[in-house]
PDB file of N, CA and C in Angstrom:
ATOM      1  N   UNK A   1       0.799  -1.188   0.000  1.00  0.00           N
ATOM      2  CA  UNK A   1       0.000   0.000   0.000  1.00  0.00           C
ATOM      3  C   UNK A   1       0.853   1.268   0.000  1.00  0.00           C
ATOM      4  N   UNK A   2       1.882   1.574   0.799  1.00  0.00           N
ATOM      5  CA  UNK A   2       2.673   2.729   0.569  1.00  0.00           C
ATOM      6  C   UNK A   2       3.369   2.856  -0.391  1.00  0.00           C
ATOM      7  N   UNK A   3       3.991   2.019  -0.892  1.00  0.00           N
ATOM      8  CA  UNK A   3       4.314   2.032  -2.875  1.00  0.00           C
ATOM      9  C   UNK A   3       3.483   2.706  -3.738  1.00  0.00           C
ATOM     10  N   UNK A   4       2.174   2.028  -3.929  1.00  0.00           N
ATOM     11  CA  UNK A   4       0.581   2.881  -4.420  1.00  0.00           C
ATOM     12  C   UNK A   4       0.749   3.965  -4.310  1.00  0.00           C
ATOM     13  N   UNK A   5       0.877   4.495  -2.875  1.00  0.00           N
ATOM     14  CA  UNK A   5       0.677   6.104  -2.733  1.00  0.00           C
ATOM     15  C   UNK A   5       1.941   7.093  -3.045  1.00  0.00           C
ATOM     16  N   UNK A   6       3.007   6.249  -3.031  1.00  0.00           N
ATOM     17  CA  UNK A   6       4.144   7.384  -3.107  1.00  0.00           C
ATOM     18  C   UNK A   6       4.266   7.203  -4.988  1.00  0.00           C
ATOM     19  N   UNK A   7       3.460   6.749  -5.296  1.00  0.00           N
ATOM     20  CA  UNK A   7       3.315   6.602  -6.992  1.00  0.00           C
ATOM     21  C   UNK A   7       2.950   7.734  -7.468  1.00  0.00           C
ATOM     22  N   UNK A   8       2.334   8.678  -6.672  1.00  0.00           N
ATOM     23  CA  UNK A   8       0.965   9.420  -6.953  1.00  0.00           C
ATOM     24  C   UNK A   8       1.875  10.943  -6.606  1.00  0.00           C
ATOM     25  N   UNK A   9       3.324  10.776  -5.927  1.00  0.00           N
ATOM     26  CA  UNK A   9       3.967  11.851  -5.836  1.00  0.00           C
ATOM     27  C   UNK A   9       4.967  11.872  -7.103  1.00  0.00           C
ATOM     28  N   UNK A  10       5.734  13.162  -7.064  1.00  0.00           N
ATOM     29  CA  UNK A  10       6.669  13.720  -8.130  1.00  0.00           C
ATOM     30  C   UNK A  10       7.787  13.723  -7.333  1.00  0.00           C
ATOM     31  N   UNK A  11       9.140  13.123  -7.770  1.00  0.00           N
ATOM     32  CA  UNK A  11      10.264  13.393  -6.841  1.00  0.00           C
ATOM     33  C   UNK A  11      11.362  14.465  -7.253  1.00  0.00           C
ATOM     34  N   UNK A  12      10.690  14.687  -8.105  1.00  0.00           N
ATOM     35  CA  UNK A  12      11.326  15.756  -8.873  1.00  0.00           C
ATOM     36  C   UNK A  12      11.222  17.075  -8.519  1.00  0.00           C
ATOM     37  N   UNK A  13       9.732  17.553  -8.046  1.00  0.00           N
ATOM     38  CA  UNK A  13       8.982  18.589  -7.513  1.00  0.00           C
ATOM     39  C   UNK A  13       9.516  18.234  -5.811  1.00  0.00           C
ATOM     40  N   UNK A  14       9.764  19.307  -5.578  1.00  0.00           N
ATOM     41  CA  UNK A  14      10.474  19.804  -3.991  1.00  0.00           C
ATOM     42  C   UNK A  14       9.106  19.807  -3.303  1.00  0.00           C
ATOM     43  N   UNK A  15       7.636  20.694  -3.707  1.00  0.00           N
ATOM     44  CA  UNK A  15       7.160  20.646  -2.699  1.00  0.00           C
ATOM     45  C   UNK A  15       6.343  18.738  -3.014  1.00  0.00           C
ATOM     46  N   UNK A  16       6.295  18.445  -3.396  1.00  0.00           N
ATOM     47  CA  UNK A  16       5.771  17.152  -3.828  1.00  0.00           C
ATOM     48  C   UNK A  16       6.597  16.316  -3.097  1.00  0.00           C
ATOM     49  N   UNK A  17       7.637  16.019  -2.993  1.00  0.00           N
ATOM     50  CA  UNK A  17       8.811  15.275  -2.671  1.00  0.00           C
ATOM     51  C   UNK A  17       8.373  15.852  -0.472  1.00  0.00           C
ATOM     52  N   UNK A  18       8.196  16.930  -0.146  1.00  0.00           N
ATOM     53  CA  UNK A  18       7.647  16.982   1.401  1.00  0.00           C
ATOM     54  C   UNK A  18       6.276  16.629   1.310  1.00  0.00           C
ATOM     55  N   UNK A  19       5.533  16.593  -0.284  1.00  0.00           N
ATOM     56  CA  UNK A  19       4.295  15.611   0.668  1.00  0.00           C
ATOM     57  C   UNK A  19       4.488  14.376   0.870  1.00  0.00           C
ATOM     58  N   UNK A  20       5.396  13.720  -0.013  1.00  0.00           N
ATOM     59  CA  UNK A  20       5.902  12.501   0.061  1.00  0.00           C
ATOM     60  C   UNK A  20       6.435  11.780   1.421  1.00  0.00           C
ATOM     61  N   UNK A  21       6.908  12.672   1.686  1.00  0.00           N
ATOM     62  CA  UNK A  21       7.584  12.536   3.681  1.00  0.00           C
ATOM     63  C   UNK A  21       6.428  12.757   4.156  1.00  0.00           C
ATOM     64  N   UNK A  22       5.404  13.449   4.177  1.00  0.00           N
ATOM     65  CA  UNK A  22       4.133  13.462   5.040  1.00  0.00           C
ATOM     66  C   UNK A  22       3.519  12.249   4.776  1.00  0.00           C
ATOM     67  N   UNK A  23       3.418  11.866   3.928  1.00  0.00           N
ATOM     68  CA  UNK A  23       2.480  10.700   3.519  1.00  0.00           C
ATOM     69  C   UNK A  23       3.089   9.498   4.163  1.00  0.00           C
ATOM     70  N   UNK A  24       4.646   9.146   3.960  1.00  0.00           N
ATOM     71  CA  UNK A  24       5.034   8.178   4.751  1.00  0.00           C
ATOM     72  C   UNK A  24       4.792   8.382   6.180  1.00  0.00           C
ATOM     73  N   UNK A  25       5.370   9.249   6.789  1.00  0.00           N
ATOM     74  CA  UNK A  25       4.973   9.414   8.061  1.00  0.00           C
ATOM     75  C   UNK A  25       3.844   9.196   8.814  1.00  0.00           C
ATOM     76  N   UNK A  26       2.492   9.700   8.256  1.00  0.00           N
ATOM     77  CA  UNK A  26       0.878   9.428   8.065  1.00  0.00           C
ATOM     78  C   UNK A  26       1.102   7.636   7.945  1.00  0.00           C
ATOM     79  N   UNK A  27       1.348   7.280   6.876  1.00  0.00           N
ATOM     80  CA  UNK A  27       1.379   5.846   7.072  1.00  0.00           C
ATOM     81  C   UNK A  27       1.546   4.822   8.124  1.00  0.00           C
ATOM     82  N   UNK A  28       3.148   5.133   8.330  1.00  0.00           N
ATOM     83  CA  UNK A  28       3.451   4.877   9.785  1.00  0.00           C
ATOM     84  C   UNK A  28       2.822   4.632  10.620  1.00  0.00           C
ATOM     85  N   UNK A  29       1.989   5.776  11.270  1.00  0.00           N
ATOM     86  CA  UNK A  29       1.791   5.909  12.066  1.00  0.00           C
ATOM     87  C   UNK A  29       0.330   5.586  12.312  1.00  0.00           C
ATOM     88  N   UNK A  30      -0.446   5.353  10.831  1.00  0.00           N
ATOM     89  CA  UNK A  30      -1.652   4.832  11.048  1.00  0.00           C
ATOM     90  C   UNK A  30      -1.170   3.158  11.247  1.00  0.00           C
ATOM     91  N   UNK A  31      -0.342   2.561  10.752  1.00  0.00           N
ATOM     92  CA  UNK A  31       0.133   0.838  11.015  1.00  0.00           C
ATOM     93  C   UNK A  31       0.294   0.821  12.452  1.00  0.00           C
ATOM     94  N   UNK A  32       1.510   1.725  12.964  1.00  0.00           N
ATOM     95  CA  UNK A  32       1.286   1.543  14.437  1.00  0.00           C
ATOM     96  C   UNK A  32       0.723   1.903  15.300  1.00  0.00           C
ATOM     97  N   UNK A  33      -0.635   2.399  15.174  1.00  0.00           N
ATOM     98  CA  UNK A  33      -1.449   2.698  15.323  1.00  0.00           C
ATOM     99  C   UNK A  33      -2.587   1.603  15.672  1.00  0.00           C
ATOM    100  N   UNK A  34      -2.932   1.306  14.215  1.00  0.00           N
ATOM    101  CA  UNK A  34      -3.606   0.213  14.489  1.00  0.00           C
ATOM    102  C   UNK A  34      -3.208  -1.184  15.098  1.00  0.00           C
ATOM    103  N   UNK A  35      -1.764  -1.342  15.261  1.00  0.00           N
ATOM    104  CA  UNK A  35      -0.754  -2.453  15.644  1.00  0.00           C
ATOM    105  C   UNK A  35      -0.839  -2.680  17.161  1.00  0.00           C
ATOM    106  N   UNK A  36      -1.305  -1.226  17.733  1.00  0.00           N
ATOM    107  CA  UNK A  36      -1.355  -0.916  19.057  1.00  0.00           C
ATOM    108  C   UNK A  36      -3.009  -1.247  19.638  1.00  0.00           C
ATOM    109  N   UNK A  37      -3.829  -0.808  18.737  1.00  0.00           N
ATOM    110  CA  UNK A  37      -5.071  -0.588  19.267  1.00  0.00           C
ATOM    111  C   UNK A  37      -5.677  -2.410  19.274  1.00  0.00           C
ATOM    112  N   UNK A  38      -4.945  -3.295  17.968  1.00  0.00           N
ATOM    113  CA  UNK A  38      -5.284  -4.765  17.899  1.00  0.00           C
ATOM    114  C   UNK A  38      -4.802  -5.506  19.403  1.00  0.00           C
ATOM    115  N   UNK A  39      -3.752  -4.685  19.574  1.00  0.00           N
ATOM    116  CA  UNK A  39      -3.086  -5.797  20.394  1.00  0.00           C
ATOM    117  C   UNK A  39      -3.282  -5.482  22.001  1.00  0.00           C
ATOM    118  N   UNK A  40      -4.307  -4.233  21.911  1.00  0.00           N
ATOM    119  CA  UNK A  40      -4.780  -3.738  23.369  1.00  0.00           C
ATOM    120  C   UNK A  40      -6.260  -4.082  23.433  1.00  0.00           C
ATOM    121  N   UNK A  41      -6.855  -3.649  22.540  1.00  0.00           N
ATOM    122  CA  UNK A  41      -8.441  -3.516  22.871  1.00  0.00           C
ATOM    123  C   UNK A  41      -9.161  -4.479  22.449  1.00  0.00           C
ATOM    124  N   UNK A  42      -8.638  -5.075  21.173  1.00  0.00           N
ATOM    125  CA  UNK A  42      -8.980  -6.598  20.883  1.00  0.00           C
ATOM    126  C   UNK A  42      -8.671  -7.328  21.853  1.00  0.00           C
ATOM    127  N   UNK A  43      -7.427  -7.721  22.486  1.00  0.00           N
ATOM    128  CA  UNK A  43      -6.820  -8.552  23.278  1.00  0.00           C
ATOM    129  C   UNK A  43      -8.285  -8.437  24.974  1.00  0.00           C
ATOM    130  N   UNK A  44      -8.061  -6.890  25.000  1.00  0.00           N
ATOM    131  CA  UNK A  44      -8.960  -7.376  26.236  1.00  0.00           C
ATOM    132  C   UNK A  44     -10.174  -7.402  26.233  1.00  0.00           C
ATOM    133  N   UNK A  45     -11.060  -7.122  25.262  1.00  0.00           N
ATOM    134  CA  UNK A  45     -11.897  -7.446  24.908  1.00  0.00           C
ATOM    135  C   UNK A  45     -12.343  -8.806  24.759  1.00  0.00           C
ATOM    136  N   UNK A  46     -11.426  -9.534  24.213  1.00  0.00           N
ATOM    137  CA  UNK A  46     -11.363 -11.346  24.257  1.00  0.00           C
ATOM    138  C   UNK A  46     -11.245 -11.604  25.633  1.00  0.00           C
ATOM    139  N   UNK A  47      -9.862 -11.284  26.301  1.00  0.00           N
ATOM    140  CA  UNK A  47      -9.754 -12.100  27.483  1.00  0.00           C
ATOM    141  C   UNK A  47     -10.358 -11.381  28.844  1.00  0.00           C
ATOM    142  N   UNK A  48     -10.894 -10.589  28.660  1.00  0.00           N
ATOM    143  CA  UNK A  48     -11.464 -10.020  30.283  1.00  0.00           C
ATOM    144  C   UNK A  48     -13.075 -10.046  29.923  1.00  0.00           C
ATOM    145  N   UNK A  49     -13.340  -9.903  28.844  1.00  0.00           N
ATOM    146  CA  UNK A  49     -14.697  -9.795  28.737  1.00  0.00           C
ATOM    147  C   UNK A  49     -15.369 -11.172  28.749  1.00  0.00           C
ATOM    148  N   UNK A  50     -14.524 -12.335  27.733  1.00  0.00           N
ATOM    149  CA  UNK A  50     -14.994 -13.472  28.171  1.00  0.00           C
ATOM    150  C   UNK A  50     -15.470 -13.852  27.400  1.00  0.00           C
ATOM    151  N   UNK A  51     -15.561 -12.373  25.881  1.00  0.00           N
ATOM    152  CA  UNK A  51     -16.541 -13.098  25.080  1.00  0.00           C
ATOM    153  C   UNK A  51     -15.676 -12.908  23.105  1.00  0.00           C
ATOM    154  N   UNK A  52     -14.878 -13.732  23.674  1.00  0.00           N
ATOM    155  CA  UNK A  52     -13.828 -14.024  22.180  1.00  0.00           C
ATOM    156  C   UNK A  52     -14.313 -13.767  20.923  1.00  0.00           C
ATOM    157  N   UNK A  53     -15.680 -14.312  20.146  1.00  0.00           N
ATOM    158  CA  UNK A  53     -16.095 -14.275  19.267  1.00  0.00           C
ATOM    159  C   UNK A  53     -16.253 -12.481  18.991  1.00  0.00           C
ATOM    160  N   UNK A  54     -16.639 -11.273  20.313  1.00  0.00           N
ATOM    161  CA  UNK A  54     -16.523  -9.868  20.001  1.00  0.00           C
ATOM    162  C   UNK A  54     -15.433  -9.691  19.517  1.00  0.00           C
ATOM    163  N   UNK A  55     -14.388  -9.548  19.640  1.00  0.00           N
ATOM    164  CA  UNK A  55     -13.116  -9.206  20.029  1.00  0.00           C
ATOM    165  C   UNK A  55     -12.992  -9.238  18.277  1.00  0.00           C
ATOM    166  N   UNK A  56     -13.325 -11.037  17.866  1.00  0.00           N
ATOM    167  CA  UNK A  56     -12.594 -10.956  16.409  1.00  0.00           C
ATOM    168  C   UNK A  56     -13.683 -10.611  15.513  1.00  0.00           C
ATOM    169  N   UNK A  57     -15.030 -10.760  15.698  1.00  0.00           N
ATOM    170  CA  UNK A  57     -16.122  -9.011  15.255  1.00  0.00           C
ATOM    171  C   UNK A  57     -15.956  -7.963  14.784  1.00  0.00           C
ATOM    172  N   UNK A  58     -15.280  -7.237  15.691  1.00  0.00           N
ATOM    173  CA  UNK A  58     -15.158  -6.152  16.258  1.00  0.00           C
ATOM    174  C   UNK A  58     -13.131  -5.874  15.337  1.00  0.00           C
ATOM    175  N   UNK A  59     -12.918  -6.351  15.158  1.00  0.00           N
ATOM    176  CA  UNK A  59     -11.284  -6.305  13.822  1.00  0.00           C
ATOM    177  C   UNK A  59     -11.622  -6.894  12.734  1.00  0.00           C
ATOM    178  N   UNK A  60     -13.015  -8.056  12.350  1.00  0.00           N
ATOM    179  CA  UNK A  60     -13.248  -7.835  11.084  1.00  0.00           C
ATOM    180  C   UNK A  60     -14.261  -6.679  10.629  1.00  0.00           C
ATOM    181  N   UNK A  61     -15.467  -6.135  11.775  1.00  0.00           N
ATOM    182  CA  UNK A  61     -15.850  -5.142  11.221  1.00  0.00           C
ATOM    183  C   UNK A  61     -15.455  -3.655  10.702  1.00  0.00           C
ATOM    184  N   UNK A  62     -14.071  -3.372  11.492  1.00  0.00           N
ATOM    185  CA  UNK A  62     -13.425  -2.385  11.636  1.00  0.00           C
ATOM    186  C   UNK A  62     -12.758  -2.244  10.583  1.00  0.00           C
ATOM    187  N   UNK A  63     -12.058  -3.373  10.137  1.00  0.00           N
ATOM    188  CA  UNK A  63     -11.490  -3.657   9.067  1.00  0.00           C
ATOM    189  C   UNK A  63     -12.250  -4.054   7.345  1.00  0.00           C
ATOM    190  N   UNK A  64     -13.178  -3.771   7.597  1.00  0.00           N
ATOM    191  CA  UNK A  64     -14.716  -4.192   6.034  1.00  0.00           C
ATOM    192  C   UNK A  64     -14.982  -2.319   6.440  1.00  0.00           C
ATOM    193  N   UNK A  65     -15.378  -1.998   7.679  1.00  0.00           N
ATOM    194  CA  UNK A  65     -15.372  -0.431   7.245  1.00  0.00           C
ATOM    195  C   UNK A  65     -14.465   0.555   7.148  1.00  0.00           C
ATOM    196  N   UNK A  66     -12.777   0.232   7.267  1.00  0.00           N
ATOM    197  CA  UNK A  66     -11.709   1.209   6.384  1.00  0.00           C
ATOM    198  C   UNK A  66     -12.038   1.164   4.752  1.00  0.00           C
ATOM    199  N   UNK A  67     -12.542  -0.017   4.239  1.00  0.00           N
ATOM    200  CA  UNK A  67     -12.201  -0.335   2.950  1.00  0.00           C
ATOM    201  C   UNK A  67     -13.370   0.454   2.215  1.00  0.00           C
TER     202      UNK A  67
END
């Protein structure tokens, strides 16, 4: 997916080439982002709540409504 998008910049163009660094950065930080939120709120959602089947719900629905 970040290949795709840095397709869509000019590296040639200076200010194009700093949206290019914004865009990676943005990337980043939406992966670890979401890397963080799977492995916290899913996780306890499964194991404290008790009720497992939410948990993986609740990361496929999340994940059918980014797309």
């Amino acid at each position: 997916m970040p290949s795709h998008g840095a397709d869509q910049f000019d590296e040639k163009d200076s200010k194009e080439l700093i949206q290019m660094s914004s865009y990676f950065n943005f990337v980043l930080l939406a992966v670890c982002l979401g890397a963080a939120v799977s492995l916290t709120v899913f996780v306890w959602i499964q194991d404290k709540q008790m009720i497992g089947d939410w948990g993986f719900g609740v990361g496929a629905l999340s994940s059918c409504c980014w797309l």
